[in-house]
PDB file of N, CA and C in Angstrom:
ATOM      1  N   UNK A   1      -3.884  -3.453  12.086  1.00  0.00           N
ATOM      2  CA  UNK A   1      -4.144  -4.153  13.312  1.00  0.00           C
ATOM      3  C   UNK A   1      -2.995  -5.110  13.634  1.00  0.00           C
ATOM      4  N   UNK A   2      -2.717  -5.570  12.862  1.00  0.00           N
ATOM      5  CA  UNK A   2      -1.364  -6.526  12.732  1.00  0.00           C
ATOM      6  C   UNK A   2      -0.249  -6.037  13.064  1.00  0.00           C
ATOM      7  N   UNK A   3       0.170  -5.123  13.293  1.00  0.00           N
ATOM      8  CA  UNK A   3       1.550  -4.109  13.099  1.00  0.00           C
ATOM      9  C   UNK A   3       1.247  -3.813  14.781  1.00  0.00           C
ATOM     10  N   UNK A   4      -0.190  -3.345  15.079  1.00  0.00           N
ATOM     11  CA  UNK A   4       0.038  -3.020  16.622  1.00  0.00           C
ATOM     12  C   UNK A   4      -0.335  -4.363  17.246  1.00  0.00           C
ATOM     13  N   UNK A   5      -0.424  -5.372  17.251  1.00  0.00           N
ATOM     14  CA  UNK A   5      -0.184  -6.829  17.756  1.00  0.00           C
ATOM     15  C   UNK A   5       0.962  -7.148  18.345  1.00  0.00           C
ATOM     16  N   UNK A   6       2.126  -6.088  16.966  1.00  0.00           N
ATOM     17  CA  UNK A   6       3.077  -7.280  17.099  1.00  0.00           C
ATOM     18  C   UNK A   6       4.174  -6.297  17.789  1.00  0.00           C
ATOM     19  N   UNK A   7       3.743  -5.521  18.851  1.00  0.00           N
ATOM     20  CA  UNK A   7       4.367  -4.568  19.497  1.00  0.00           C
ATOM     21  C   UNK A   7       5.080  -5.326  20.550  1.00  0.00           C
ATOM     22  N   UNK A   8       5.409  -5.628  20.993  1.00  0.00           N
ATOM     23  CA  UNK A   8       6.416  -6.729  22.500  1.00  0.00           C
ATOM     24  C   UNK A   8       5.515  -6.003  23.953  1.00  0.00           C
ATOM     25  N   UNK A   9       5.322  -6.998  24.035  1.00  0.00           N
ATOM     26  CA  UNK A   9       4.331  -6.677  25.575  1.00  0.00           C
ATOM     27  C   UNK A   9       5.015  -5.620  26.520  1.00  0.00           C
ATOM     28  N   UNK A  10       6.792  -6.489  26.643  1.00  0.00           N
ATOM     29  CA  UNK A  10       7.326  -5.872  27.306  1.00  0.00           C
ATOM     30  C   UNK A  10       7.683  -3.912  27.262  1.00  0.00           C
ATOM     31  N   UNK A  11       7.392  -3.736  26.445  1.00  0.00           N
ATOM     32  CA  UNK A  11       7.456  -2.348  26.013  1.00  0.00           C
ATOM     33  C   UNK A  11       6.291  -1.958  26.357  1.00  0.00           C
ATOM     34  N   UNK A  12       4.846  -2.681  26.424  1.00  0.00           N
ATOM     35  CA  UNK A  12       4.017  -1.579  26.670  1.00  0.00           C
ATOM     36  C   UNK A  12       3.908  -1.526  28.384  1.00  0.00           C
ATOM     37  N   UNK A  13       3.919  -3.137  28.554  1.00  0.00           N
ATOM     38  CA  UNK A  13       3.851  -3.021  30.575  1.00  0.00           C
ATOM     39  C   UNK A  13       4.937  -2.004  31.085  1.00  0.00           C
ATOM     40  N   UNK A  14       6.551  -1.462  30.344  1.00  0.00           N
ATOM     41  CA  UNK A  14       6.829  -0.652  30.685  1.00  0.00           C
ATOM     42  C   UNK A  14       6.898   0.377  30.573  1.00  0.00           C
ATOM     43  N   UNK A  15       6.130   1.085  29.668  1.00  0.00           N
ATOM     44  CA  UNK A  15       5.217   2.312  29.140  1.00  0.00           C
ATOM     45  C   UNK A  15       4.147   2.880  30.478  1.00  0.00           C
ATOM     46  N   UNK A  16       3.092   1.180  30.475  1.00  0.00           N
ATOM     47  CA  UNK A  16       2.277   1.427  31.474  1.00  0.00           C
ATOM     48  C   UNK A  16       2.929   1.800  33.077  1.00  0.00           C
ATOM     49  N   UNK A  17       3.959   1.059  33.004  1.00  0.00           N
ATOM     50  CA  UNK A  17       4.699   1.024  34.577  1.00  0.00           C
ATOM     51  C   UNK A  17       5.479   2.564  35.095  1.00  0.00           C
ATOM     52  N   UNK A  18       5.730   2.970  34.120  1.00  0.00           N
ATOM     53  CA  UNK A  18       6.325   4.800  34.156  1.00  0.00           C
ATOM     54  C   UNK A  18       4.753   5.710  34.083  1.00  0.00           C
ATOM     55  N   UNK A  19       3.643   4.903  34.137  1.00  0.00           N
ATOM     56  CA  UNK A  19       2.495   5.763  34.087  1.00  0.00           C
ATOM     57  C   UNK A  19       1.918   6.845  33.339  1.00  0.00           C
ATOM     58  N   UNK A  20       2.117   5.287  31.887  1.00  0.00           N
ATOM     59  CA  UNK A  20       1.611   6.240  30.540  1.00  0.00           C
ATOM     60  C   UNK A  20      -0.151   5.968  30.471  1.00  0.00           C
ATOM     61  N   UNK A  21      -0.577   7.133  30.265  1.00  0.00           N
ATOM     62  CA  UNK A  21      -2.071   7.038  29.673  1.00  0.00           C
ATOM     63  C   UNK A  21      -2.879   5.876  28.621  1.00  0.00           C
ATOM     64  N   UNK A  22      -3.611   4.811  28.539  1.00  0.00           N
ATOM     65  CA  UNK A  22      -3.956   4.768  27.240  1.00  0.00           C
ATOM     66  C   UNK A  22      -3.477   5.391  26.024  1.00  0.00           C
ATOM     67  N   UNK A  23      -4.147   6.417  25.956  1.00  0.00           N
ATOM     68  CA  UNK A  23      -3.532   7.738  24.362  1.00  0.00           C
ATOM     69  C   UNK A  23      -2.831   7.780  24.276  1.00  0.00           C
ATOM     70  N   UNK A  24      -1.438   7.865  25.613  1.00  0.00           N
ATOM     71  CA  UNK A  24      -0.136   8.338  25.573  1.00  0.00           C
ATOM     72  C   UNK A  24       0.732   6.308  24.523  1.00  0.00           C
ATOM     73  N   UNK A  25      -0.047   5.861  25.558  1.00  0.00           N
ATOM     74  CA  UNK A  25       0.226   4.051  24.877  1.00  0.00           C
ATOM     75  C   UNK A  25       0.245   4.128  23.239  1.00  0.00           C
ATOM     76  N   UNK A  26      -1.254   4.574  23.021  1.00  0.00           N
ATOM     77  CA  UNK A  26      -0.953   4.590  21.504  1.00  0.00           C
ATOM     78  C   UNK A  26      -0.250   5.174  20.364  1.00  0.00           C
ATOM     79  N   UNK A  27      -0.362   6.684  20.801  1.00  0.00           N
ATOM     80  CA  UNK A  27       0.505   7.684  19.806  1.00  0.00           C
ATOM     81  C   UNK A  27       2.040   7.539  20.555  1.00  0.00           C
ATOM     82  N   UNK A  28       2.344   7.258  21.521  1.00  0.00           N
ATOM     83  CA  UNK A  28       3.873   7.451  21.419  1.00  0.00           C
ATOM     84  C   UNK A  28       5.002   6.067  21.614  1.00  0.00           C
ATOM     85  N   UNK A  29       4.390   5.030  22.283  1.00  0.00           N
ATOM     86  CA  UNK A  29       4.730   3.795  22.249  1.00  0.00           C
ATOM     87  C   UNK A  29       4.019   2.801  20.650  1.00  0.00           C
ATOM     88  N   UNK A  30       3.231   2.471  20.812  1.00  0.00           N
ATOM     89  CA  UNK A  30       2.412   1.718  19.555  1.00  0.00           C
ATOM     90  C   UNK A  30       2.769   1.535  18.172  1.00  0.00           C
ATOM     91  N   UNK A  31       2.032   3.109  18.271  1.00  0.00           N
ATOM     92  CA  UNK A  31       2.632   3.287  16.687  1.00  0.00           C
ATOM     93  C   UNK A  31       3.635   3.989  16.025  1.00  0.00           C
ATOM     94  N   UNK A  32       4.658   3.880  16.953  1.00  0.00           N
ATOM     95  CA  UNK A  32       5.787   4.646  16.059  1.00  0.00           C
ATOM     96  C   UNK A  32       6.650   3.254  15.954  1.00  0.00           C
ATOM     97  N   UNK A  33       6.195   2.034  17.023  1.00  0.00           N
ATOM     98  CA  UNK A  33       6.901   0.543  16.645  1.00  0.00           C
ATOM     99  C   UNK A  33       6.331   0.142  15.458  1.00  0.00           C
ATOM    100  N   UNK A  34       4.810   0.404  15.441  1.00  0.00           N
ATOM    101  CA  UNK A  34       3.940  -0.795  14.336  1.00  0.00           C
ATOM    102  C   UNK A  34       4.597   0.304  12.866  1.00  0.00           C
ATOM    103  N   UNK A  35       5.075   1.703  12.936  1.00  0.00           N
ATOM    104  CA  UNK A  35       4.881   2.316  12.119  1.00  0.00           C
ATOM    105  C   UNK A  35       5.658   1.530  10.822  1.00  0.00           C
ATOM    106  N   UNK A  36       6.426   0.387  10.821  1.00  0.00           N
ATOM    107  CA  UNK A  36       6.446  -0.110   9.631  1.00  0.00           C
ATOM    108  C   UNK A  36       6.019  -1.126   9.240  1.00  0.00           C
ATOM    109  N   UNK A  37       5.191  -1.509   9.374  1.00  0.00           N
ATOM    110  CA  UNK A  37       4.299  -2.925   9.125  1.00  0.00           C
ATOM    111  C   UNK A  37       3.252  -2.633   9.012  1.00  0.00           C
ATOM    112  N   UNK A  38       2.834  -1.217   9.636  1.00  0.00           N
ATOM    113  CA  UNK A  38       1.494  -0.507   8.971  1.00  0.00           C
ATOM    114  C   UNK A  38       2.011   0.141   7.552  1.00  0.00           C
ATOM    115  N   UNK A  39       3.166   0.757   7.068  1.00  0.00           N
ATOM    116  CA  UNK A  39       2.907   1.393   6.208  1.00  0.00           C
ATOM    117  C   UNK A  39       3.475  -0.046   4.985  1.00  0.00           C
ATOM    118  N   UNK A  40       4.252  -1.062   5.422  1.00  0.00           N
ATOM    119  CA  UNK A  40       4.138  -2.106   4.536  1.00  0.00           C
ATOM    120  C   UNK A  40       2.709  -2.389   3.953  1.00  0.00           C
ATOM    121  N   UNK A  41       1.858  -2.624   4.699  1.00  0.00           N
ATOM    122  CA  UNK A  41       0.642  -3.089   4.479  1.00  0.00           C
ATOM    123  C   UNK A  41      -0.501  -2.002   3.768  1.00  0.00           C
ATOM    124  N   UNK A  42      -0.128  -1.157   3.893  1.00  0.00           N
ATOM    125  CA  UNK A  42      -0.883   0.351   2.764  1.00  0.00           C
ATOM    126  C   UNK A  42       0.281   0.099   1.755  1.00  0.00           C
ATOM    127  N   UNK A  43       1.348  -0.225   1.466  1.00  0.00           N
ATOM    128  CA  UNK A  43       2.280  -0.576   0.418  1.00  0.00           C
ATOM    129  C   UNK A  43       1.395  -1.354  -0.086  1.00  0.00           C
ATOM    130  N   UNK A  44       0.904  -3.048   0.428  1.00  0.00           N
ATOM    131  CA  UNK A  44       0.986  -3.959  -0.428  1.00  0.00           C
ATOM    132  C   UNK A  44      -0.808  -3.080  -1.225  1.00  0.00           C
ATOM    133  N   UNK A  45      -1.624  -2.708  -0.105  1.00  0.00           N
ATOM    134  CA  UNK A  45      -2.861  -2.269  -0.903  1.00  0.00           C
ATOM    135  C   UNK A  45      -2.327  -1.693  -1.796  1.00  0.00           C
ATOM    136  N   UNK A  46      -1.900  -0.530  -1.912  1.00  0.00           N
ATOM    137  CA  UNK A  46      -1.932   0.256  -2.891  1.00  0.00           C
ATOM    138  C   UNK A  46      -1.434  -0.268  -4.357  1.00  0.00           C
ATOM    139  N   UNK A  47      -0.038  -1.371  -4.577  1.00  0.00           N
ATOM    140  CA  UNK A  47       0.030  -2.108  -5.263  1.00  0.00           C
ATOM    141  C   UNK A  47      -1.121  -2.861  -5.840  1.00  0.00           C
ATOM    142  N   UNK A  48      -1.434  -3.907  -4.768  1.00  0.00           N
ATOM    143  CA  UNK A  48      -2.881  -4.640  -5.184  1.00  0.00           C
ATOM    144  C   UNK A  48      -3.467  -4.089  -6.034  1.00  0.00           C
ATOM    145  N   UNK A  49      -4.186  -2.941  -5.581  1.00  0.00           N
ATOM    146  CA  UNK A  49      -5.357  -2.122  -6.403  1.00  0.00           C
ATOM    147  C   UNK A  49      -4.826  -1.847  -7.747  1.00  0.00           C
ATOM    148  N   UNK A  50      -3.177  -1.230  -8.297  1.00  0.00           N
ATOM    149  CA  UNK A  50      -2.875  -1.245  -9.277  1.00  0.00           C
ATOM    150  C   UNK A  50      -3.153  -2.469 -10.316  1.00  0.00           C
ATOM    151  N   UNK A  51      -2.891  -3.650  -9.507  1.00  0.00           N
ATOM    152  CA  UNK A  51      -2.719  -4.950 -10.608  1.00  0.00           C
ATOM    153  C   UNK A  51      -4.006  -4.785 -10.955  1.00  0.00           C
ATOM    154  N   UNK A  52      -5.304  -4.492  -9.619  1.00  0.00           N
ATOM    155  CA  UNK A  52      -6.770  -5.220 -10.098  1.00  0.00           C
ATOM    156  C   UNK A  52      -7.365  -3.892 -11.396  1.00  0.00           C
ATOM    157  N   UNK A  53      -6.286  -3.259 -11.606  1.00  0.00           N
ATOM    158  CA  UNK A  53      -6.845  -2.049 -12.528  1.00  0.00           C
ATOM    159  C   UNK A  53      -7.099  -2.819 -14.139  1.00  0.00           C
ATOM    160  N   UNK A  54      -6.260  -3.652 -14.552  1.00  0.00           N
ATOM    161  CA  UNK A  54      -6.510  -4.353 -15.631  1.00  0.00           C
ATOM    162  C   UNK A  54      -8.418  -4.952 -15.553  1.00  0.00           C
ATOM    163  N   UNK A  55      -8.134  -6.102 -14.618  1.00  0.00           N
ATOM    164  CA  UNK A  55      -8.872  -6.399 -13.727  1.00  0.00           C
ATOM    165  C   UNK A  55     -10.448  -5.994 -13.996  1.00  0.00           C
ATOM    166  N   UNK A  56     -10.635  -4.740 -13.331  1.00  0.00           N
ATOM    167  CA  UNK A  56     -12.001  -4.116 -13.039  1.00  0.00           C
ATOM    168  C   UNK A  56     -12.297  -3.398 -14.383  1.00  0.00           C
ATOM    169  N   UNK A  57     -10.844  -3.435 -15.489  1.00  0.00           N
ATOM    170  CA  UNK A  57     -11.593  -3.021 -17.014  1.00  0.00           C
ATOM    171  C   UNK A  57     -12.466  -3.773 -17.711  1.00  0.00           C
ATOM    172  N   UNK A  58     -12.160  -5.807 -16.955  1.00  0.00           N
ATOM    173  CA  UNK A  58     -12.933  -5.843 -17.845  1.00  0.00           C
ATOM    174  C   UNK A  58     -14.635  -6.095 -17.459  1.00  0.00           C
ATOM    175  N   UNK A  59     -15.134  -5.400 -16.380  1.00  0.00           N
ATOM    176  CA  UNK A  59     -16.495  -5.414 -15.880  1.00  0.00           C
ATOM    177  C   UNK A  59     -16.602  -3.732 -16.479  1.00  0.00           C
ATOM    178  N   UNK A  60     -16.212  -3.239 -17.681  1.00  0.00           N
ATOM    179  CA  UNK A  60     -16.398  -1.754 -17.674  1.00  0.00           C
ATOM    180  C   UNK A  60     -15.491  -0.542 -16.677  1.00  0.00           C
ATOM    181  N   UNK A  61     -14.409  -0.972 -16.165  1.00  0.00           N
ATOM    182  CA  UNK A  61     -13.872   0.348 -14.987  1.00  0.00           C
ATOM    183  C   UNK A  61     -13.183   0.950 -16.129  1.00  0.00           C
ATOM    184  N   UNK A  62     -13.005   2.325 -15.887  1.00  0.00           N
ATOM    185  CA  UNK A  62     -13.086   3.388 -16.941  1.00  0.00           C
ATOM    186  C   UNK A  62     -10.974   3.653 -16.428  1.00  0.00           C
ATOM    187  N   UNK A  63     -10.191   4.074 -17.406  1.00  0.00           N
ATOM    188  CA  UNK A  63      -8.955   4.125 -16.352  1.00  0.00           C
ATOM    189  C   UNK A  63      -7.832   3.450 -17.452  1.00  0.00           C
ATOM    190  N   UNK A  64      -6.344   3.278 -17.189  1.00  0.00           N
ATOM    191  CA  UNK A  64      -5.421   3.194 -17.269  1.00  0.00           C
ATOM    192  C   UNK A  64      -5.734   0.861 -18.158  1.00  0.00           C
ATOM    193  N   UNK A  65      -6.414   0.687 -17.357  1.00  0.00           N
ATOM    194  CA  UNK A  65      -6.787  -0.424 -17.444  1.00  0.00           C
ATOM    195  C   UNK A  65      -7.301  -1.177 -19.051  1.00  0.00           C
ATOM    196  N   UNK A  66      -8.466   0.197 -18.824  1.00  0.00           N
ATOM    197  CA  UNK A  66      -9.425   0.066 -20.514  1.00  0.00           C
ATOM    198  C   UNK A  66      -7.894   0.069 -21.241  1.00  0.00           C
ATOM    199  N   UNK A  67      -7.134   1.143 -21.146  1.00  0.00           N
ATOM    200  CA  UNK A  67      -6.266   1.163 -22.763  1.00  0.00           C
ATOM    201  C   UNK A  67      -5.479  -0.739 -22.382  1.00  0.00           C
ATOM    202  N   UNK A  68      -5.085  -0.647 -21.339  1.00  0.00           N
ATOM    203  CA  UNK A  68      -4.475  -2.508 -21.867  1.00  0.00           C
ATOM    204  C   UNK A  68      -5.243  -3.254 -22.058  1.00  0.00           C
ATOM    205  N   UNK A  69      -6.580  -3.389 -21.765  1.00  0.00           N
ATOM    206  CA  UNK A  69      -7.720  -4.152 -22.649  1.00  0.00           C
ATOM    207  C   UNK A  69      -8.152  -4.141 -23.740  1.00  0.00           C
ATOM    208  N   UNK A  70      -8.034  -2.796 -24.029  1.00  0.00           N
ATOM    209  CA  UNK A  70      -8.183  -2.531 -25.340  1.00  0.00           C
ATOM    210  C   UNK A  70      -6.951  -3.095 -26.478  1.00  0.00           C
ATOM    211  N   UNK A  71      -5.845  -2.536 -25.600  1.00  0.00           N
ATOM    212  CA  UNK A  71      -4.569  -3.482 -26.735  1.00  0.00           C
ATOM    213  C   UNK A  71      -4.815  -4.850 -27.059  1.00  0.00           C
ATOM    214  N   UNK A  72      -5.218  -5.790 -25.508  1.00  0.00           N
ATOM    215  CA  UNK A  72      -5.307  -6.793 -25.379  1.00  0.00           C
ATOM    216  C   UNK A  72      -6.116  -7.630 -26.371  1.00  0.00           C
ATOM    217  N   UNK A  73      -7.531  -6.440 -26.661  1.00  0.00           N
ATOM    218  CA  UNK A  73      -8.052  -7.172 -27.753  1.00  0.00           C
ATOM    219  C   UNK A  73      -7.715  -7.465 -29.815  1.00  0.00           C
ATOM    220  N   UNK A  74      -7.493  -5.774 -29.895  1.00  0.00           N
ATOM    221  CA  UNK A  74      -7.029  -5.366 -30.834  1.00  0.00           C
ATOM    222  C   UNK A  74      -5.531  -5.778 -31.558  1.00  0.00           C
ATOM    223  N   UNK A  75      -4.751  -6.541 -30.238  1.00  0.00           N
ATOM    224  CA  UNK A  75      -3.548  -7.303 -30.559  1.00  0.00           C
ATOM    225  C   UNK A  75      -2.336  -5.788 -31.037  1.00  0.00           C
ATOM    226  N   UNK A  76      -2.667  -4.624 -30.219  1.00  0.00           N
ATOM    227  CA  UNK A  76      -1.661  -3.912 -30.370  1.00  0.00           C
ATOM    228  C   UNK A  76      -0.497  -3.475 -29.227  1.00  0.00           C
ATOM    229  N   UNK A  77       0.181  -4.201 -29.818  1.00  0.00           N
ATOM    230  CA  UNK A  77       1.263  -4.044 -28.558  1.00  0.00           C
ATOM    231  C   UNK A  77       1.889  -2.888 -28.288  1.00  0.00           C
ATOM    232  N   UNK A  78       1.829  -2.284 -28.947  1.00  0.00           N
ATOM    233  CA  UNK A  78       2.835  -0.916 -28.511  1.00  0.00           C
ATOM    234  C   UNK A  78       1.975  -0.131 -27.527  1.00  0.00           C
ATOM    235  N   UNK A  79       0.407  -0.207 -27.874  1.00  0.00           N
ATOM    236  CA  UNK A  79      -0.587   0.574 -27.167  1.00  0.00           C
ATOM    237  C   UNK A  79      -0.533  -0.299 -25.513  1.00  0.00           C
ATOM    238  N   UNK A  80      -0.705  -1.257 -25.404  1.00  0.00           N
ATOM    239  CA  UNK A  80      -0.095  -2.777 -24.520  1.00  0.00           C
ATOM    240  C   UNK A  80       0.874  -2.086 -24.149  1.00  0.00           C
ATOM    241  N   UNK A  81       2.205  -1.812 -24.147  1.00  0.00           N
ATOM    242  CA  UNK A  81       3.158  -1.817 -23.654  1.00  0.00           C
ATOM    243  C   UNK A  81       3.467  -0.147 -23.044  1.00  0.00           C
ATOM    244  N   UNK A  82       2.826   0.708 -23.563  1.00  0.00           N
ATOM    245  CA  UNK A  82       2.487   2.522 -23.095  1.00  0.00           C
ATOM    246  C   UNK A  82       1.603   2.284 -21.796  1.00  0.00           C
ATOM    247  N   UNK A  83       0.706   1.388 -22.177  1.00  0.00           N
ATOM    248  CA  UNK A  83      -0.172   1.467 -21.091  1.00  0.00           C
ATOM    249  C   UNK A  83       0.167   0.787 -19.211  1.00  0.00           C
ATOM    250  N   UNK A  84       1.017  -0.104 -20.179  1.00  0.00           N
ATOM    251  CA  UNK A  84       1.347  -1.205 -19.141  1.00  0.00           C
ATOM    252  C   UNK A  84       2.592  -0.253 -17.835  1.00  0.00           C
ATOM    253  N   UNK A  85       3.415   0.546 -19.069  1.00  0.00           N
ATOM    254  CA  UNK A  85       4.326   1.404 -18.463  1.00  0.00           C
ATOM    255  C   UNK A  85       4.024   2.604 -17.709  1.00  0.00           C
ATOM    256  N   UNK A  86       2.572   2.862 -18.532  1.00  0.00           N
ATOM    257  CA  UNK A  86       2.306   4.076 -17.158  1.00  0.00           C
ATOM    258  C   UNK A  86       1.719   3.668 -16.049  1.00  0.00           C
ATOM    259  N   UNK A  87       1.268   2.522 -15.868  1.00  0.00           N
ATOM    260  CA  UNK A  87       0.915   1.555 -14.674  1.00  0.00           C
ATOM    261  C   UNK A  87       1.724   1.404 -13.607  1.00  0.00           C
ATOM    262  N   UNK A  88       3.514   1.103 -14.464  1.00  0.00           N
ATOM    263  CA  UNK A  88       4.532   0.975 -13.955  1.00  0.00           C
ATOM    264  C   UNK A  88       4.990   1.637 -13.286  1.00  0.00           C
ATOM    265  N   UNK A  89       4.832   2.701 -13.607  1.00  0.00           N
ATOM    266  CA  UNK A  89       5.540   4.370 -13.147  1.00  0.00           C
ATOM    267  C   UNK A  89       4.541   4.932 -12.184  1.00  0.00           C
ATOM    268  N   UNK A  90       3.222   4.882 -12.446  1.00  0.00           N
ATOM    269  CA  UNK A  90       2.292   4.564 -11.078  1.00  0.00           C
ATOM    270  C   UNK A  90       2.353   4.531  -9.961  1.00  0.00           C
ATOM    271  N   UNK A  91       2.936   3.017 -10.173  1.00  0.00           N
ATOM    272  CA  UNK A  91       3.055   2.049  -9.134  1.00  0.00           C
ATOM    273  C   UNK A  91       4.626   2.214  -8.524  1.00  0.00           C
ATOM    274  N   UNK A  92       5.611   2.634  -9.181  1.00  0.00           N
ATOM    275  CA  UNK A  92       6.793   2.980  -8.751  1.00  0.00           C
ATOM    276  C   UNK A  92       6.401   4.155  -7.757  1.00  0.00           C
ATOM    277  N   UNK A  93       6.149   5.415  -8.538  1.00  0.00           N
ATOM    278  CA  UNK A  93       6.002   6.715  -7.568  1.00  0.00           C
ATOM    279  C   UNK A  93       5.072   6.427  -6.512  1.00  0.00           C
ATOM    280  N   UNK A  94       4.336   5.819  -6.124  1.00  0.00           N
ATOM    281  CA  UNK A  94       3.420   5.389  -5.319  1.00  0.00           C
ATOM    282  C   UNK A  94       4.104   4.326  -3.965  1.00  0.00           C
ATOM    283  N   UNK A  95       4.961   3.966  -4.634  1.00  0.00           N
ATOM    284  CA  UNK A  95       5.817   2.713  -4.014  1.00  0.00           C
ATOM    285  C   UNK A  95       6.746   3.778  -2.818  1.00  0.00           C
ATOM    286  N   UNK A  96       7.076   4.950  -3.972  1.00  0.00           N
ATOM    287  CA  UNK A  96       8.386   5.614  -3.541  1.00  0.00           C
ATOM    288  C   UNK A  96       7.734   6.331  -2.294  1.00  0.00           C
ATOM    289  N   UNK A  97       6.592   7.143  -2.561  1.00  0.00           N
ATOM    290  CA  UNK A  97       6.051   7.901  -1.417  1.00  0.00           C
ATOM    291  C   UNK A  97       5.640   7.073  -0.729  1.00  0.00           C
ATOM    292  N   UNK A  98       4.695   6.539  -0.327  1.00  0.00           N
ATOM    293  CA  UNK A  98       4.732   5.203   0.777  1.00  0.00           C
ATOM    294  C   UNK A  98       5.588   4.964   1.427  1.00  0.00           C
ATOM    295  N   UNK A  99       6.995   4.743   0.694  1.00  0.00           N
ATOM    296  CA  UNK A  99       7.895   4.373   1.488  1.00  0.00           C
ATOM    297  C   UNK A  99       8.792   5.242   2.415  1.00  0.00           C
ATOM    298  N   UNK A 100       8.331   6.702   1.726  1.00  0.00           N
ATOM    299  CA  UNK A 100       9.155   7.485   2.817  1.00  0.00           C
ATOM    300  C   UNK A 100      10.919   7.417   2.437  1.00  0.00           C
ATOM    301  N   UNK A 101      11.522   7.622   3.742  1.00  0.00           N
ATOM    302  CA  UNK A 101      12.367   7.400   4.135  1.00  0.00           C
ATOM    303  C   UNK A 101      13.001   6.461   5.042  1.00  0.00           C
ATOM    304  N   UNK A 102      13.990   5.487   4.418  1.00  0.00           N
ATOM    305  CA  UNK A 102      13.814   4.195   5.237  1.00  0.00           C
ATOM    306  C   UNK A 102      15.405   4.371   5.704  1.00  0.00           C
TER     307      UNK A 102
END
């Protein structure tokens, strides 16, 4: 919602003024401006949700999470540090597709 806010008026009154449609407003003016501040913002979720993966292990969430809780308790770091890294790599490839091509 934020991303199509922050579109410049002036672009859409002259969208509207060449006698663009509503629909035509949204799919071809709108969001191909907001299109990076929308996909920033599915960036930062998708991150988020990674961190809260530790997080929701320890109410029981089943996942990537349990094994660093489990290190966490057991005081094994190497298991800690496998786990933490496939989180990493996760969150990298996840980062990477999101981001497309910039």
């Amino acid at each position: 919602m934020l991303g199509l806010q922050q579109v410049p008026e002036t672009v859409r009154e002259a969208a509207l003024a060449f006698g663009a449609n509503p629909r035509y407003l949204l799919w071809r003016v709108d969001l191909p401006l907001a299109h990076k501040t929308i996909m920033a913002g599915v960036n930062q979720t998708i991150l988020l949700s990674l961190a809260m993966v530790v997080v929701a292990s320890l109410i029981g969430a089943k996942g990537l999470g349990e094994d660093v809780l489990e290190a966490l308790q057991y005081a094994a770091a190497g298991q800690g540090i496998l786990a933490g890294l496939a989180i990493l790599f996760c969150a990298l490839i996840l980062d990477r597709i999101v981001a497309g091509k910039r």
